[in-house]
Protein backbone atom coordinates (compact mmCIF):
# COMPACT_ATOMS: atom_id res chain seq x y z
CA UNK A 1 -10.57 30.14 -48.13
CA UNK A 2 -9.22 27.54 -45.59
CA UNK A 3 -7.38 28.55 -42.98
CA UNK A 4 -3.89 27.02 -43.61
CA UNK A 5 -2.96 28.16 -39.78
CA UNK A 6 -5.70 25.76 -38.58
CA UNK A 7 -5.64 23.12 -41.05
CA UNK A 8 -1.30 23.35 -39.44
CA UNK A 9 -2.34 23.58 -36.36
CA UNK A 10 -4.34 20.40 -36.54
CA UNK A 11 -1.60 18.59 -38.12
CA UNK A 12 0.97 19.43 -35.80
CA UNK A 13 -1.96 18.15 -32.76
CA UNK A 14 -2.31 15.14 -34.18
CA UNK A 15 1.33 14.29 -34.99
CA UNK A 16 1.86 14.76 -31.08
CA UNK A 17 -0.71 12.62 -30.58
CA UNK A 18 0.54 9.93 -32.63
CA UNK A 19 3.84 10.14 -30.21
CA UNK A 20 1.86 8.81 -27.30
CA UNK A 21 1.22 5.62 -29.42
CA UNK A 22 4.74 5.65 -30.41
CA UNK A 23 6.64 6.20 -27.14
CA UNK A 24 5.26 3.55 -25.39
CA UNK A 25 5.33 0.93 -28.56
CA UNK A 26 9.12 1.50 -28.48
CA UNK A 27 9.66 1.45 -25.41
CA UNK A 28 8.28 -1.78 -25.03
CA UNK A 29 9.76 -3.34 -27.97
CA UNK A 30 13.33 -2.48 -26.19
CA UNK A 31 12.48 -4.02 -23.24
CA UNK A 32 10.69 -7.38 -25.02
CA UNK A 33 13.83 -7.09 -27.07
CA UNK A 34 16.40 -6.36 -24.83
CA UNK A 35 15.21 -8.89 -22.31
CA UNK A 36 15.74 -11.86 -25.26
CA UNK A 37 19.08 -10.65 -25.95
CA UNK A 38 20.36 -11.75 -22.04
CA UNK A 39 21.82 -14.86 -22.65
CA UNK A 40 21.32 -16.57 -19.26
CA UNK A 41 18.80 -15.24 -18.07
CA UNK A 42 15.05 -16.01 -17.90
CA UNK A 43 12.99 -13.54 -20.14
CA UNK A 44 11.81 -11.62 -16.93
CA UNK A 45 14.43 -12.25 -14.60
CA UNK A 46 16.32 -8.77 -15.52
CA UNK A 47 14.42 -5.41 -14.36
CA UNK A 48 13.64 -2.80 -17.14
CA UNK A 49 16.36 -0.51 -15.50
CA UNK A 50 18.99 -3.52 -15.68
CA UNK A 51 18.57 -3.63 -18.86
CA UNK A 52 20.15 -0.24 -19.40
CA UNK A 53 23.36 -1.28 -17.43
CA UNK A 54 26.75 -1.09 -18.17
CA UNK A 55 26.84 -4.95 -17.61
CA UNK A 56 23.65 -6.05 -19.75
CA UNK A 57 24.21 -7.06 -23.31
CA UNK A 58 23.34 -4.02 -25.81
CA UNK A 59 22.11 -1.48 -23.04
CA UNK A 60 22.01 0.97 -26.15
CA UNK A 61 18.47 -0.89 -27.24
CA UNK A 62 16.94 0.18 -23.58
CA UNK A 63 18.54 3.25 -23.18
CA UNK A 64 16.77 4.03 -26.65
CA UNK A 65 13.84 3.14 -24.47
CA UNK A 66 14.27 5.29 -22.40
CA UNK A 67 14.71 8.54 -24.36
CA UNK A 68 12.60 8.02 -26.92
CA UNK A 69 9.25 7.20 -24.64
CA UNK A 70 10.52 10.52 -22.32
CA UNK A 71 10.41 12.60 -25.86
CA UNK A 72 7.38 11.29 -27.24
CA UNK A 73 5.18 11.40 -23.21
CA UNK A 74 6.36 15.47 -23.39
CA UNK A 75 4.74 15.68 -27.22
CA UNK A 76 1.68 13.63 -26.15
CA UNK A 77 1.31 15.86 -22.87
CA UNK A 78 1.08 18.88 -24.81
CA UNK A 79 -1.59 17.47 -27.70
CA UNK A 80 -3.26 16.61 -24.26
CA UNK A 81 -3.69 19.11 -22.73
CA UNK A 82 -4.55 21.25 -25.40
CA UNK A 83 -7.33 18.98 -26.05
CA UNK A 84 -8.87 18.49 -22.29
CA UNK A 85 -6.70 20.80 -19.93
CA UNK A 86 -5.91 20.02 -16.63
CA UNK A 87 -2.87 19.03 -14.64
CA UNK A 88 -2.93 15.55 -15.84
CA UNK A 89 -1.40 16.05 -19.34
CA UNK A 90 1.43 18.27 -17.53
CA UNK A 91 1.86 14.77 -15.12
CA UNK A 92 2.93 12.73 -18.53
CA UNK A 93 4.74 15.30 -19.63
CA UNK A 94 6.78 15.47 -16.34
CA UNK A 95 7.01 11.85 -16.01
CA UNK A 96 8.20 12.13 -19.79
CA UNK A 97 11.02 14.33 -18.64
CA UNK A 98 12.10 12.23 -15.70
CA UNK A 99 12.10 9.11 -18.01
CA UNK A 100 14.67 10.72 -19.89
CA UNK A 101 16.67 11.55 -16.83
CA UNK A 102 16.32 7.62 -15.64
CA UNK A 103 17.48 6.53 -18.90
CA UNK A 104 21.13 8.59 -18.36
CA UNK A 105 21.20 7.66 -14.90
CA UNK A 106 21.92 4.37 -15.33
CA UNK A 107 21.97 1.54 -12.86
CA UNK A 108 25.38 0.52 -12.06
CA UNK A 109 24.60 -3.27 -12.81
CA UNK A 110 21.68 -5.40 -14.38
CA UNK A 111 21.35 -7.36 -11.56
CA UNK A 112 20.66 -6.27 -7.91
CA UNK A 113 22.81 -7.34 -5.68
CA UNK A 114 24.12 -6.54 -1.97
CA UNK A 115 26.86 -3.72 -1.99
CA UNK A 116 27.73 0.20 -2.42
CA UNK A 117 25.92 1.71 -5.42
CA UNK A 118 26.97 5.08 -7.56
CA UNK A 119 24.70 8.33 -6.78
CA UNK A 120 23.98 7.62 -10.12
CA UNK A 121 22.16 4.43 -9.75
CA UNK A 122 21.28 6.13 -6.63
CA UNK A 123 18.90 8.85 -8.22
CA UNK A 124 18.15 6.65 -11.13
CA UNK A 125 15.78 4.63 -7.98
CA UNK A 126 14.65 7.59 -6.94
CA UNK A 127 13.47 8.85 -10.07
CA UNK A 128 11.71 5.71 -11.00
CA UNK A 129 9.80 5.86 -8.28
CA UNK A 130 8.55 9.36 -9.13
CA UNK A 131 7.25 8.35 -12.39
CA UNK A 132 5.32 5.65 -10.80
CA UNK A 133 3.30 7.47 -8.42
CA UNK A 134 3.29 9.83 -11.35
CA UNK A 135 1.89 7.37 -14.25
CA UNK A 136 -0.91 6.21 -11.31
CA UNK A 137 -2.16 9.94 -10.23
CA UNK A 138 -2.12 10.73 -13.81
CA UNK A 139 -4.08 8.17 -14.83
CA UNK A 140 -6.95 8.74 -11.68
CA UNK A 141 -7.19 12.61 -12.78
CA UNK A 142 -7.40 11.49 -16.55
CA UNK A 143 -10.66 9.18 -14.99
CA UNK A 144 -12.04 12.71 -13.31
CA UNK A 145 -11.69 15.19 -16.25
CA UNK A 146 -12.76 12.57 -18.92
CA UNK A 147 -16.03 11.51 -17.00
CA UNK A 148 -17.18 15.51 -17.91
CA UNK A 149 -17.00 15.11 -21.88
CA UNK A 150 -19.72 12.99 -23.45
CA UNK A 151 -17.18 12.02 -26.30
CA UNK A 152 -14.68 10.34 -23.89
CA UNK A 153 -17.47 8.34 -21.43
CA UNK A 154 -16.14 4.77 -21.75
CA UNK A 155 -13.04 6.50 -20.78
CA UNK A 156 -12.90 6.98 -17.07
CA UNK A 157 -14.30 3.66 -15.74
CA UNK A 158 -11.24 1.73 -18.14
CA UNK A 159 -8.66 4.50 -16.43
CA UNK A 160 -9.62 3.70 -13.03
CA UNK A 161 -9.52 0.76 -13.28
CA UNK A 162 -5.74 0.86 -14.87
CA UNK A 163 -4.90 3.44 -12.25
CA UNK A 164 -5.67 0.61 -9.47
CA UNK A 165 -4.58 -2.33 -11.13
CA UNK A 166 -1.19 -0.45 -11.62
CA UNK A 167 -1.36 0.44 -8.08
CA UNK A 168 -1.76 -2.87 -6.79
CA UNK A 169 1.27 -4.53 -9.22
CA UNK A 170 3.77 -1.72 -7.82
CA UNK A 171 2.48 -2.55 -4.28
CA UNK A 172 3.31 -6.48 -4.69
CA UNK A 173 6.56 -5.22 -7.20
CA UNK A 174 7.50 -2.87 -4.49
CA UNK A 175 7.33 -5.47 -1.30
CA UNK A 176 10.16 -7.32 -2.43
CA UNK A 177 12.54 -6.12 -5.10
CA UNK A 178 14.50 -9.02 -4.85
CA UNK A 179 12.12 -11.73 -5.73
CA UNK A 180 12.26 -14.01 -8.55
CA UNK A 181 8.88 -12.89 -9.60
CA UNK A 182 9.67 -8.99 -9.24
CA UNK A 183 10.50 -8.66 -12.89
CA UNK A 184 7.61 -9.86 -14.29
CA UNK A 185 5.23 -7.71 -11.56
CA UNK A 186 7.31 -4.42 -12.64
CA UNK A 187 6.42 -5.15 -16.27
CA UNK A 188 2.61 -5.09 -15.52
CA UNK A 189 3.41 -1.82 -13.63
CA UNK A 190 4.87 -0.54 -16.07
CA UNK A 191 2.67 -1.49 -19.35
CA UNK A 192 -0.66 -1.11 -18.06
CA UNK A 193 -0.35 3.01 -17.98
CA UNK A 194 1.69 2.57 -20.53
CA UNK A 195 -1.10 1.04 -22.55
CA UNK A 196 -4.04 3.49 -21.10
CA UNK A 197 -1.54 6.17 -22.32
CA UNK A 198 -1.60 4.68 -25.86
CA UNK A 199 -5.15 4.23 -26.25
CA UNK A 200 -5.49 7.62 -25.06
CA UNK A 201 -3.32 9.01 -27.63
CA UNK A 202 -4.60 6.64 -30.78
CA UNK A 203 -7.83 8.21 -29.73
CA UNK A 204 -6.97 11.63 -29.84
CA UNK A 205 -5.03 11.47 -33.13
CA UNK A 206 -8.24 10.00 -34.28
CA UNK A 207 -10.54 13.25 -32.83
CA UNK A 208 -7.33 15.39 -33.84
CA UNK A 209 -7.12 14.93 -37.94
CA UNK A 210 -7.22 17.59 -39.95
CA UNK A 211 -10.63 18.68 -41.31
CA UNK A 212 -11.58 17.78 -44.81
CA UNK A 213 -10.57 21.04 -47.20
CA UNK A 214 -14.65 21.36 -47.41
CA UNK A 215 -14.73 21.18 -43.21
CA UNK A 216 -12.64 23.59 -42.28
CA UNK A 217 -14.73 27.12 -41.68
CA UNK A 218 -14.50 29.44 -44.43
């Protein structure tokens, strides 16, 4: 008979999985979205945390953002690291939990500007910059435990790669804040582990489904 427990089991896996696809498509889309919806102001111009200020037009859509790629990085984490072990999947989970906390600890406007800011916006920095350092040392031991399962070998070349190219955008996002260009540089910082953690996940759900009934051992 098949084990139902499994067969669950499996399900459940690969439903997790499918978060780390999901988290960072919506996520996206509210920032794509929410960028669009500033009238009078370039597409770029606002940073993703702006976006989610009292100030910005509809800061619902990127708080939504926020919270739902947190939820779905702590799902994906766990399918993870079930699958391959390791601190990394524990890193995207934590950096899914800290998302979460940046998305409530809103910047006080969507613009920078000179001036006193709220703790708020305060910690809301500080925990950005966690998840960036984060997202990039996740990605580099992702590269390491990959390159020791046959099934993943592509794998660790394209996420060291993204681990360095996101390195280098939050180095030239990080120089200047202030720049006209800086919200364009913190979008590549932000989608290309984004993207490696999406790939990652569509590929797990895919190694993840549930065996056929004629599969699963008897």
């Amino acid at each position: 008979m098949p084990d139902n427990g499994l067969v669950a089991r499996r399900t459940t896996s690969g439903r997790a999985a499918a978060a780390g696809v999901a988290g960072p498509a919506v996520f996206t889309g509210a920032w794509i979205v929410s960028s669009l919806r500033q009238t009078g102001h370039g597409a770029a111009e606002v940073q993703i945390s702006g976006l989610a200020a009292p100030d910005a037009r509809d800061p619902w859509i990127m708080i939504t953002g926020f919270l739902v790629l947190g939820g779905c990085a702590v799902a994906f984490g766990e399918a993870l690291h079930e699958a391959i072990g390791g601190p990394a999947p524990r890193l995207i989970q934590g950096a899914g939990v800290l998302t979460v906390a940046a998305g409530l600890l809103r910047r006080d406007h969507m613009l920078l500007g000179p001036g006193p800011v709220s703790w708020h916006n305060h910690a809301h920095d500080a925990v950005s910059a966690v998840i960036y350092v984060d997202l990039v040392v996740a990605q580099a031991l992702l590269a390491r435990a990959l390159a020791r399962d046959a099934a993943w070998k592509p794998w660790p070349r394209w996420l060291a790669a993204s681990a360095a190219a996101t390195t280098a955008a939050l180095v030239a996002y990080g120089a200047n804040t202030a720049e006209p260009a800086a919200g364009a540089l913190q979008r590549v910082a932000v989608t290309l582990p984004l993207a490696a953690i999406a790939a990652l996940a569509a590929r797990l759900a895919i190694l993840r489904q549930p065996a056929a009934p004629g599969d699963v051992p008897q």
